[in-house]
Structure formats: structure tokens, C-alpha cells
C-alpha atoms as a PDB file:
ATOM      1  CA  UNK A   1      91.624  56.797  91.065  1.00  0.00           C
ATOM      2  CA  UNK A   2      93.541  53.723  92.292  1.00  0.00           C
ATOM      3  CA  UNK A   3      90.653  52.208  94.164  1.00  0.00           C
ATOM      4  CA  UNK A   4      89.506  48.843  93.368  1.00  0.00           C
ATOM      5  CA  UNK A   5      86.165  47.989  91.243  1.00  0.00           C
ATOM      6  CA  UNK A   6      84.265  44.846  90.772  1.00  0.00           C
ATOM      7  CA  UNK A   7      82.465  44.070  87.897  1.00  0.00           C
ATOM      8  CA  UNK A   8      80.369  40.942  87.878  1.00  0.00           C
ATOM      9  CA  UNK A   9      80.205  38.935  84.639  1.00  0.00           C
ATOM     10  CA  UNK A  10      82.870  41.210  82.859  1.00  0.00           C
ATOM     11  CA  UNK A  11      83.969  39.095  79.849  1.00  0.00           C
ATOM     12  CA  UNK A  12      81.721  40.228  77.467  1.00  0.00           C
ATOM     13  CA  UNK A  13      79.258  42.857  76.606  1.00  0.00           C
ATOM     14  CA  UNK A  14      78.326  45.588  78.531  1.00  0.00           C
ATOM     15  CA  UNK A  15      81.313  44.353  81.251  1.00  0.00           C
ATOM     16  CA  UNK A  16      83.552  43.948  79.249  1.00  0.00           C
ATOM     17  CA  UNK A  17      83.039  47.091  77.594  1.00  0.00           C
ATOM     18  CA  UNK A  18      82.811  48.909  81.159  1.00  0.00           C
ATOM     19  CA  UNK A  19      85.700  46.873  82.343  1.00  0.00           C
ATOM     20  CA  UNK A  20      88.132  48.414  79.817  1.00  0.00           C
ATOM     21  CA  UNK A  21      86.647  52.378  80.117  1.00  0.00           C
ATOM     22  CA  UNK A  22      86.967  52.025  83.714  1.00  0.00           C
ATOM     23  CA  UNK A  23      91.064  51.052  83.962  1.00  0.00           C
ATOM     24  CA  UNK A  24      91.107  53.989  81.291  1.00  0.00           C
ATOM     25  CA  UNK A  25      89.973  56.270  83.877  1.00  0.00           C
ATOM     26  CA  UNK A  26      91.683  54.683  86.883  1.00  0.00           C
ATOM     27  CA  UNK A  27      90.358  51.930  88.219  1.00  0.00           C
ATOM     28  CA  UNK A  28      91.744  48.617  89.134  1.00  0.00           C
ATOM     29  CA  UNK A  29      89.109  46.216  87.852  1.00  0.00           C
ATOM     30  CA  UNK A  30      88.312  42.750  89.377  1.00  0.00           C
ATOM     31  CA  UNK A  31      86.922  40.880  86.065  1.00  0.00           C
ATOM     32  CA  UNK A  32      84.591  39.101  87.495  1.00  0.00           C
ATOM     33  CA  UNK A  33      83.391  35.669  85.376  1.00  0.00           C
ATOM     34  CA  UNK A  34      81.664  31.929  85.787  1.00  0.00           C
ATOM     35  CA  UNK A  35      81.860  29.662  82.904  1.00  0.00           C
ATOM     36  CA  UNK A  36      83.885  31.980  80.140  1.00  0.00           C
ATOM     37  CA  UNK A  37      87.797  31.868  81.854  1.00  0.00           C
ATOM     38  CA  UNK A  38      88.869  32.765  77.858  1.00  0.00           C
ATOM     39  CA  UNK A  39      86.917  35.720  77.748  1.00  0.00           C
ATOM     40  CA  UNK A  40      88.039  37.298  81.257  1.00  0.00           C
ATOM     41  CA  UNK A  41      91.522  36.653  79.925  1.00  0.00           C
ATOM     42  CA  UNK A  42      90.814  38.506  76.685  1.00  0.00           C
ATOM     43  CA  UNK A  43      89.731  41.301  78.964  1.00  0.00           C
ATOM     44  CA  UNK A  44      92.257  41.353  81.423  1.00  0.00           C
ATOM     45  CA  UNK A  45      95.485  41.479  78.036  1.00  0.00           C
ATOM     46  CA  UNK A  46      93.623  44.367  76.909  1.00  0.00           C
ATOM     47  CA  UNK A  47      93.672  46.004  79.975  1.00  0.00           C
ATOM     48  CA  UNK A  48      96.953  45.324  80.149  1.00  0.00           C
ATOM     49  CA  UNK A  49      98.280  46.498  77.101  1.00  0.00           C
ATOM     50  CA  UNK A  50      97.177  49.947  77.380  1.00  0.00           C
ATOM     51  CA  UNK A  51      98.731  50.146  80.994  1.00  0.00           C
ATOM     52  CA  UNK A  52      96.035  49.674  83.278  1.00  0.00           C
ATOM     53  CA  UNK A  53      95.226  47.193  86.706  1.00  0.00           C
ATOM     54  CA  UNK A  54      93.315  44.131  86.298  1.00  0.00           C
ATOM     55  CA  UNK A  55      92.611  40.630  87.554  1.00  0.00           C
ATOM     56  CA  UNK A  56      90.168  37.694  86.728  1.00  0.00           C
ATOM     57  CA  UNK A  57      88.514  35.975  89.797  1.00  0.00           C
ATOM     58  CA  UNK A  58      85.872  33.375  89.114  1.00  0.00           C
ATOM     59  CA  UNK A  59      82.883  33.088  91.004  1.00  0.00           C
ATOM     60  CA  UNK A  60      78.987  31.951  90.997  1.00  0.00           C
ATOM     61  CA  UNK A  61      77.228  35.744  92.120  1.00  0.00           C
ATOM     62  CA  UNK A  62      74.721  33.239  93.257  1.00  0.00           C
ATOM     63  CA  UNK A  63      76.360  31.618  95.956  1.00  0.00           C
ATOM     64  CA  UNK A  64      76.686  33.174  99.206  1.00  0.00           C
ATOM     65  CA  UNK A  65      80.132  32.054  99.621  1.00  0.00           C
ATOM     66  CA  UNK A  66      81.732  32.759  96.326  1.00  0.00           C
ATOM     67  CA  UNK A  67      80.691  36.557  96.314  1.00  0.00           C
ATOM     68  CA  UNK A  68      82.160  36.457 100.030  1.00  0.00           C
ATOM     69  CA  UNK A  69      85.194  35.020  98.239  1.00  0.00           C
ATOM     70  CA  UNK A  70      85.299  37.732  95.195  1.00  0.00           C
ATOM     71  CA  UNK A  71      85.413  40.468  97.259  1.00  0.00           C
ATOM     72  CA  UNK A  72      88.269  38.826  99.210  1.00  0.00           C
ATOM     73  CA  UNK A  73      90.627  38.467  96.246  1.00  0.00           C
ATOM     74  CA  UNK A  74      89.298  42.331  95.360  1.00  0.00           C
ATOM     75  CA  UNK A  75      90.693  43.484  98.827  1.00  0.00           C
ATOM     76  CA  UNK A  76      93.880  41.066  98.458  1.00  0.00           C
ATOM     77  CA  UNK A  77      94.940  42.276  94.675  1.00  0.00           C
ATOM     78  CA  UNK A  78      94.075  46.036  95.054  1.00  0.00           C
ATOM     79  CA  UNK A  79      93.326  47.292  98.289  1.00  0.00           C
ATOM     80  CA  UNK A  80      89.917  49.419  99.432  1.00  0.00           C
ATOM     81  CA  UNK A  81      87.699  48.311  97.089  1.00  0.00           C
ATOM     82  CA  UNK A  82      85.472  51.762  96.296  1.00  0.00           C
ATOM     83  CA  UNK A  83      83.146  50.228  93.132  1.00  0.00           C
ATOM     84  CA  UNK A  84      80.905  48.029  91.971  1.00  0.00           C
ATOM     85  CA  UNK A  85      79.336  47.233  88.747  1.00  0.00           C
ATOM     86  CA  UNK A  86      76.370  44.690  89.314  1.00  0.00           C
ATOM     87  CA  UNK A  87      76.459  43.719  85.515  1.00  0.00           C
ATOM     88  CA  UNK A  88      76.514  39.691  85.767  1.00  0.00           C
ATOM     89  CA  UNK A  89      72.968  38.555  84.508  1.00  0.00           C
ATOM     90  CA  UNK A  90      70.879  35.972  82.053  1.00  0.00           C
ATOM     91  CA  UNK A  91      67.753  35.603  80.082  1.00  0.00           C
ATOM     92  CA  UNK A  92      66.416  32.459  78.448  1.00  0.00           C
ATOM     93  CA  UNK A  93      64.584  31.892  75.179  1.00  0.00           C
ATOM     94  CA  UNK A  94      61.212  33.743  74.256  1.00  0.00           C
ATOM     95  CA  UNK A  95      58.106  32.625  75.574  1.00  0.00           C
ATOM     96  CA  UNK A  96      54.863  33.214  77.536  1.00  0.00           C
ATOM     97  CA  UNK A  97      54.438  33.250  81.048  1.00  0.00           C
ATOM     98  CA  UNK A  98      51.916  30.109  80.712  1.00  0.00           C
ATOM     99  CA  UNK A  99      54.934  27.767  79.320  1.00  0.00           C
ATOM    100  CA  UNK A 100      57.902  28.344  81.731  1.00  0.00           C
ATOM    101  CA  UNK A 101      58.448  26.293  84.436  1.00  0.00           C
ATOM    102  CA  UNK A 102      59.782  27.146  87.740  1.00  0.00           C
ATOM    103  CA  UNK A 103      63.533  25.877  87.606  1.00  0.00           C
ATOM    104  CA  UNK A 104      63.382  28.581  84.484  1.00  0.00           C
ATOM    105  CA  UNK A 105      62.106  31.565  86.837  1.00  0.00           C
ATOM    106  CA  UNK A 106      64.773  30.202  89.593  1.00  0.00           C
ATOM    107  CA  UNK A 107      67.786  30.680  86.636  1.00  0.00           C
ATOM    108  CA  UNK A 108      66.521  34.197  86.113  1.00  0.00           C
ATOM    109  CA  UNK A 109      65.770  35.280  89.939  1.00  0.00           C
ATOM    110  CA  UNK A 110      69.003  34.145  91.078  1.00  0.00           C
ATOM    111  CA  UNK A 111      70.962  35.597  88.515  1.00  0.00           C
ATOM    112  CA  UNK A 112      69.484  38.663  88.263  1.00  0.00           C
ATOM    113  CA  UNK A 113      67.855  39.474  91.593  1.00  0.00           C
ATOM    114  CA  UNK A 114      70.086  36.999  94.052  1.00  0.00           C
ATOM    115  CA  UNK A 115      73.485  37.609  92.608  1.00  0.00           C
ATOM    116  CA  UNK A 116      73.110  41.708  92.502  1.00  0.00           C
ATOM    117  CA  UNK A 117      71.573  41.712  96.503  1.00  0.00           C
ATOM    118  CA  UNK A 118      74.366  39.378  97.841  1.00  0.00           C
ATOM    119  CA  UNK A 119      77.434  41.887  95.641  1.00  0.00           C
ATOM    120  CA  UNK A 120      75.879  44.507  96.963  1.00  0.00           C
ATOM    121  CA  UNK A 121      75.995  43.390 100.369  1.00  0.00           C
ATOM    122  CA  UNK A 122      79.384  42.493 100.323  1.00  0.00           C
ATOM    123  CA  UNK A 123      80.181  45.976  98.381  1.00  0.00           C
ATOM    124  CA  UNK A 124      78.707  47.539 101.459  1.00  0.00           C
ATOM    125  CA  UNK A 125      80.572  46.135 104.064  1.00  0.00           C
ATOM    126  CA  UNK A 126      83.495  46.701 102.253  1.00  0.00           C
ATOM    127  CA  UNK A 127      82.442  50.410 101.341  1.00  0.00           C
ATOM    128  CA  UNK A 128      80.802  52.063 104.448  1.00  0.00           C
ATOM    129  CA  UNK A 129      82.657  54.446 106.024  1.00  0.00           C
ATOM    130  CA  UNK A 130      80.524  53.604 109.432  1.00  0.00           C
ATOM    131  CA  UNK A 131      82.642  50.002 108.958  1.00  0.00           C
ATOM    132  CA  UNK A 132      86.021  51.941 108.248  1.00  0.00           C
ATOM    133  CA  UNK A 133      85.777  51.973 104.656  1.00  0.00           C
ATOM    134  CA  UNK A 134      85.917  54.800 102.693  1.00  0.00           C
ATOM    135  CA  UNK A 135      82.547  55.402 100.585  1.00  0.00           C
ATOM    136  CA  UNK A 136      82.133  54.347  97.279  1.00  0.00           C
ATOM    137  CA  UNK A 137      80.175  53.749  94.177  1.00  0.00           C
ATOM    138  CA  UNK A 138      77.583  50.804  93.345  1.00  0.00           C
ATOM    139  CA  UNK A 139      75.730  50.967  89.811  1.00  0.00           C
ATOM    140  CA  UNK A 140      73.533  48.242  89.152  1.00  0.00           C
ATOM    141  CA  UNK A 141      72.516  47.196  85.551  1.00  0.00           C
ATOM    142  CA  UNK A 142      68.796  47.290  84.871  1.00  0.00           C
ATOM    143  CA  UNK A 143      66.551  47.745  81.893  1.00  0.00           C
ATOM    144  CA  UNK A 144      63.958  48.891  80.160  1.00  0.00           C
ATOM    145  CA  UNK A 145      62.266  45.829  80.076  1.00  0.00           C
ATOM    146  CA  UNK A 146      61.590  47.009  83.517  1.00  0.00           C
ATOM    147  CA  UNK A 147      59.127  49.430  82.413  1.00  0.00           C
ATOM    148  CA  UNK A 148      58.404  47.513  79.479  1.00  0.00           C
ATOM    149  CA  UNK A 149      57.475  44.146  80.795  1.00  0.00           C
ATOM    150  CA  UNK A 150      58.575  42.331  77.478  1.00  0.00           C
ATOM    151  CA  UNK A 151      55.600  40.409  76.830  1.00  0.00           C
ATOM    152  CA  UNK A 152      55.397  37.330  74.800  1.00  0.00           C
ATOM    153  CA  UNK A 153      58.959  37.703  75.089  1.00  0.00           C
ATOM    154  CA  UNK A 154      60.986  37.659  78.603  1.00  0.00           C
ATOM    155  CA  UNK A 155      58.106  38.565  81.317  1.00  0.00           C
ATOM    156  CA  UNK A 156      60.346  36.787  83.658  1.00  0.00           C
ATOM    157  CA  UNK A 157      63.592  39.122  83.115  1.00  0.00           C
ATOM    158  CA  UNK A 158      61.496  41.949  82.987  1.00  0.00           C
ATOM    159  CA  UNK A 159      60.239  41.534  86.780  1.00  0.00           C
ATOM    160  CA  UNK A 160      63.431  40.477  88.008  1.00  0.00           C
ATOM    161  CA  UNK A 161      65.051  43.728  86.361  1.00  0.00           C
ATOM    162  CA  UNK A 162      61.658  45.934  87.937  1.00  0.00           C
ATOM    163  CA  UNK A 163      63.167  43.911  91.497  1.00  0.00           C
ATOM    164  CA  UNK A 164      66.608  46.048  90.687  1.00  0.00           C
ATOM    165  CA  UNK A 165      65.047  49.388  90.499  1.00  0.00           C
ATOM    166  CA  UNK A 166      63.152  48.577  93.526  1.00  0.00           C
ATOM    167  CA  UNK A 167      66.465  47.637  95.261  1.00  0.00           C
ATOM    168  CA  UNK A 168      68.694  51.061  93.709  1.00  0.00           C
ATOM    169  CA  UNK A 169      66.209  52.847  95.000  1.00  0.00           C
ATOM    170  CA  UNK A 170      65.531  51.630  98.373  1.00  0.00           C
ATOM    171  CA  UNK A 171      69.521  50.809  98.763  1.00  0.00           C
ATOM    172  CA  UNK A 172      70.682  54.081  97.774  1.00  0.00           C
ATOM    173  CA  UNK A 173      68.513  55.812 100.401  1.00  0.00           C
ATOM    174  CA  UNK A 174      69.229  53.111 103.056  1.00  0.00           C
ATOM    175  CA  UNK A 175      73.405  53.597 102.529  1.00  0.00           C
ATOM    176  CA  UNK A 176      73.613  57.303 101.525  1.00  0.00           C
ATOM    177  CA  UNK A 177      74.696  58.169 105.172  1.00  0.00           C
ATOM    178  CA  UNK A 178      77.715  55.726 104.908  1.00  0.00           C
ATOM    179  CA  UNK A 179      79.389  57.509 102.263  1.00  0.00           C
ATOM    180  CA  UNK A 180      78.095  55.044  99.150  1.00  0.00           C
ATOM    181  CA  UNK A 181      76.234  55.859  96.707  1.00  0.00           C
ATOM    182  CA  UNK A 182      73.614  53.886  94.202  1.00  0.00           C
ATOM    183  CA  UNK A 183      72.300  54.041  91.001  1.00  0.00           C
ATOM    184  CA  UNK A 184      71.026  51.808  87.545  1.00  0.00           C
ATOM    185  CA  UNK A 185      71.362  51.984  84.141  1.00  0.00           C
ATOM    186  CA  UNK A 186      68.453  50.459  82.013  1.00  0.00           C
ATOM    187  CA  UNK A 187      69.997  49.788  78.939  1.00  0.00           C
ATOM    188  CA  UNK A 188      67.219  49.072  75.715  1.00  0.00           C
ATOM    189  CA  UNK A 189      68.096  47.031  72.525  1.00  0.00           C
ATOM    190  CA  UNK A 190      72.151  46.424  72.677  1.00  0.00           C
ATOM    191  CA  UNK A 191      74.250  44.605  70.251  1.00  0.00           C
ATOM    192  CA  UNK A 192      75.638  41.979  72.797  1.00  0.00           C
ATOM    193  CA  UNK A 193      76.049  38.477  72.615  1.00  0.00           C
ATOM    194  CA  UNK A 194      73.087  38.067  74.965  1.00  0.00           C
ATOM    195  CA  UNK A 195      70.255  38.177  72.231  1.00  0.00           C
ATOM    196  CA  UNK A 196      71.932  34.441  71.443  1.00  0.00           C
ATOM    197  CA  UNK A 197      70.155  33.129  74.467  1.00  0.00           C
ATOM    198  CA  UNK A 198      66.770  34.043  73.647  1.00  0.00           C
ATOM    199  CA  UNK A 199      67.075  32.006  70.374  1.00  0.00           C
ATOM    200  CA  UNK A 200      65.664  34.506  67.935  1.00  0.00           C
ATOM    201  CA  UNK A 201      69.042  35.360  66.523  1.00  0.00           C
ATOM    202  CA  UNK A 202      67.529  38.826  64.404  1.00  0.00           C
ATOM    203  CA  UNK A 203      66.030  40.073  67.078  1.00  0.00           C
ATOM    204  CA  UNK A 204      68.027  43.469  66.526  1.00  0.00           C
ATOM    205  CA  UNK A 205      67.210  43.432  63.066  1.00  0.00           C
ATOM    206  CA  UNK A 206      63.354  43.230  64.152  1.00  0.00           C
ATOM    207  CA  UNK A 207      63.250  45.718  66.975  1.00  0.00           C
ATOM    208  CA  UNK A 208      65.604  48.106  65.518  1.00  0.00           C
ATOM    209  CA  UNK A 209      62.828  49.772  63.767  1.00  0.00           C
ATOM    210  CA  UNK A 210      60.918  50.443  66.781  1.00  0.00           C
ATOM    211  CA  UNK A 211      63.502  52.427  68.388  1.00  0.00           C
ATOM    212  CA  UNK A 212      62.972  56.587  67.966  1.00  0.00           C
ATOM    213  CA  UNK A 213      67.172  56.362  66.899  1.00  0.00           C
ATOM    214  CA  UNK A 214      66.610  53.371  64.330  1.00  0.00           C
ATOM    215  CA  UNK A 215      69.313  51.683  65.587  1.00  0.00           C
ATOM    216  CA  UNK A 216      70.506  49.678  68.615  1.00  0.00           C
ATOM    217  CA  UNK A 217      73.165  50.718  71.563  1.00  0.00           C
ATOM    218  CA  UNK A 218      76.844  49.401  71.512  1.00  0.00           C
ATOM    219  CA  UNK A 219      77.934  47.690  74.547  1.00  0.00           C
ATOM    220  CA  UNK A 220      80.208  51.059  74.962  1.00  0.00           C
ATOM    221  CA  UNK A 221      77.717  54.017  74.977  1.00  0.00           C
ATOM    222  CA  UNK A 222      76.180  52.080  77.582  1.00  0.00           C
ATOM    223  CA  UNK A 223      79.659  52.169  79.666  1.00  0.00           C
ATOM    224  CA  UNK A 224      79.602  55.298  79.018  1.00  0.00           C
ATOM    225  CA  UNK A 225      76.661  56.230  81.649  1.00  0.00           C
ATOM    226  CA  UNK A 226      78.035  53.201  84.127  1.00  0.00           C
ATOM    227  CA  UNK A 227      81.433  54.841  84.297  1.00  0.00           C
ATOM    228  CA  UNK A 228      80.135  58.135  84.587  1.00  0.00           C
ATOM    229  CA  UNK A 229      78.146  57.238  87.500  1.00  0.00           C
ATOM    230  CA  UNK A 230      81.216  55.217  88.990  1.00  0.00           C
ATOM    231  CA  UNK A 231      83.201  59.031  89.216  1.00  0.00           C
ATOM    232  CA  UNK A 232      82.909  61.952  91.394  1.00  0.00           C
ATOM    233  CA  UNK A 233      81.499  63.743  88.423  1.00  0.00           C
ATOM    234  CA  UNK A 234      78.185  62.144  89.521  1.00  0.00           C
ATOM    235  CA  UNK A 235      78.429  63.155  93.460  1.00  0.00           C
ATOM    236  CA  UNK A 236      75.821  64.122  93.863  1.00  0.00           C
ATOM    237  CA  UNK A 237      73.481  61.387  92.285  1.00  0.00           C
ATOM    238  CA  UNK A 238      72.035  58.381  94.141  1.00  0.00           C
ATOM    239  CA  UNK A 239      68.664  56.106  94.074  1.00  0.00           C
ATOM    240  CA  UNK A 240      68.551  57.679  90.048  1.00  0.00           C
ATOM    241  CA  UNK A 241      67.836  54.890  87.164  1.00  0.00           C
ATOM    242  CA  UNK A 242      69.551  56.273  83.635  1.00  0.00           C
ATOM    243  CA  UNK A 243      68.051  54.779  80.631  1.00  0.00           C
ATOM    244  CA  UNK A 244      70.265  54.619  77.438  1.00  0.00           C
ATOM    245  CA  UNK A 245      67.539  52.659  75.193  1.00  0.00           C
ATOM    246  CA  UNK A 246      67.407  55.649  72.426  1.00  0.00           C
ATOM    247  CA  UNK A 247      64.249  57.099  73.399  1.00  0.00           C
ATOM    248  CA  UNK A 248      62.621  53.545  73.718  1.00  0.00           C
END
């Protein structure tokens, strides 16, 4: 592979997780963190140790300039860059639509919804063959809260993940001409570290038995489908949302 990926708010979880499959099959991975410098580090060693390409940029997928900036050092450190993962995301702690306010909401939108457009436009410019680049890959991270809604729960990060399938779809057909392609996963109920922020810490252990497979994802099945998507195995898939929730 050789070609350079980016993968927004890689030190843990699903990013992590994708981060390390990803130099296993090829790719030279931009670790892409805000806050957690540690945790991008931890990352990085392990790609390292097994023989694969990595580097840890900071940045704020937020802010217009620092995801102009990201995809600079991507292009500086390993050439084209050919993927991205748009992985980087939040959710707060459980409650009705009635209680949050709107500097909440803002978190979640610009996060979520913000961060994933502006990667995605910079993946595009650096991707489209019509702007000498040479095609590539962009999966964005959804999920089934999407189709869910999460009431009582996360109504807020359910709409702003229903905004990403919106955007796969209507990107993938708007970029398909200029060699790229784009697609989601919607992962369901994974054992990440992101169930700490909505301050029910067994939430697993209370879901669990609502899933059809009794049990909840790992943070690598669900690389699994994102790395698959990344490859020329899926060629001929674009504007397609892939849930891995077991059968939720």
C-alpha cells in the first residue's frame, strides 16, 4: 500500500484499533489526537514495533485551520495521502432533549458533524484525481443510533450521526467521478472507553441483553469493516453505510 491514511482521534477505541490493522495491511497512518498526546504515543510504539509507518499530529478537527494543518504534516511525513478514517467524535452524559442546553448541542455538532465535513474536505483536495491526486478512500464512522435515535439517552448524537449518513451518501455520489470513494460504518454497543462520558458506567452490562448476539462489539471487529472498506477489495462500494451492531 504505501499511501498515507489519516485517522482522526486515533488513540483509543475504534482508532486506535483501526490505526494498528491498517499499518498491518500497509498503510502509513497519521494518528490523529487533541487532548490524549500519551495515548497517540502508545499507538504510534505499537505500530512501530511490529514494523509499520506512523506519526502523531495533534489537531482540533473543529478548527478550520488545524485540519488544514493535519493534512499538511500527512503530505510532509508520507507523501499522497490516499485515506481517511473520520473516527474523531464525542457524546455527553444521558439525558432528555428538554434539559440540554445549547453550548451541549454545539460540543456534539462540531465534533461530530463539523470536524468529519472540514477532514473530508481537505481529504478531497488532497485525493481527487481532477486536482492531480490519485483517488482514494474516505470511511466515515457513524452509528446506529442513527436509526435508533437513542432516546432518553443521546438524541443529540443520534442526529448528528443521521447528519453523517446524509453526508456519505450525498459525498460519495458528489466525488465518485474523481477517483474517491465513500462509505460509513455504524457501529452498535462497543466496549470503548467512550461509554465513560455518558456517566452510566454499566451501560454495556444493561444493553448487552438487548442485542440479538448477547454481547457487545470490540473496538477491532469494528476495524475490521473500516479497513476493509479502506482496500481495493471494496472497489466497487461507495455512498454504502455497514452496520456492525450484532443484529441491533
Amino acid at each position: 500500500m504505501n499511501s498515507g491514511l489519516v485517522i482522526t482521534g486515533a488513540g483509543r477505541g475504534i482508532g486506535a484499533a483501526t490505526a494498528i490493522l491498517a499499518a498491518q495491511a500497509g498503510w502509513r497512518v497519521v494518528i490523529n489526537y487533541r487532548e490524549n498526546r500519551a495515548a497517540a504515543e502508545s499507538v504510534c510504539r505499537r505500530i512501530h514495533e511490529t514494523g509499520g509507518d506512523a506519526a502523531i499530529c495533534r489537531a482540533d478537527v473543529a478548527d478550520d485551520a488545524s485540519v488544514e494543518n493535519l493534512f499538511a504534516f500527512a503530505r510532509r511525513e508520507f507523501g499522497p495521502v490516499r485515506g481517511l478514517v473520520n473516527n474523531a467524535g464525542t457524546l455527553e452524559s444521558s439525558m432528555r432533549v428538554e434539559e440540554m442546553d445549547g453550548a451541549r448541542i454545539d460540543r456534539i455538532l462540531s465534533t461530530n458533524v463539523k470536524g468529519s465535513l472540514l477532514c473530508a474536505r481537505e481529504a478531497v483536495r488532497c485525493m481527487s484525481v481532477r486536482r492531480g491526486g490519485e483517488g482514494g478512500s474516505i470511511v466515515n464512522i457513524s452509528s446506529v443510533a442513527a436509526r435508533l435515535g437513542s432516546p432518553n439517552e443521546f438524541v443529540d448524537y443520534a442526529a448528528s450521526k443521521g447528519a453523517i449518513d446524509t453526508f456519505t451518501v450525498g459525498l460519495a455520489g458528489e466525488v465518485a467521478e474523481d477517483g474517491i470513494r465513500v462509505n460509513a460504518v455504524r457501529p452498535g454497543l462497543i466496549d470503548t472507553e467512550i461509554h465513560a462520558l455518558s456517566g452510566e458506567p454499566d451501560r454495556i452490562g444493561r444493553i448487552s441483553p438487548h442485542i440479538p448476539m448477547q454481547r457487545p462489539g470490540t473496538a477491532e471487529e469494528v476495524a475490521r469493516a473500516i479497513v476493509w472498506l479502506l482496500s481495493d477489495e471494496s472497489s466497487y462500494c461507495t455512498g454504502a453505510l455497514i452496520d456492525c451492531a450484532g443484529g441491533r
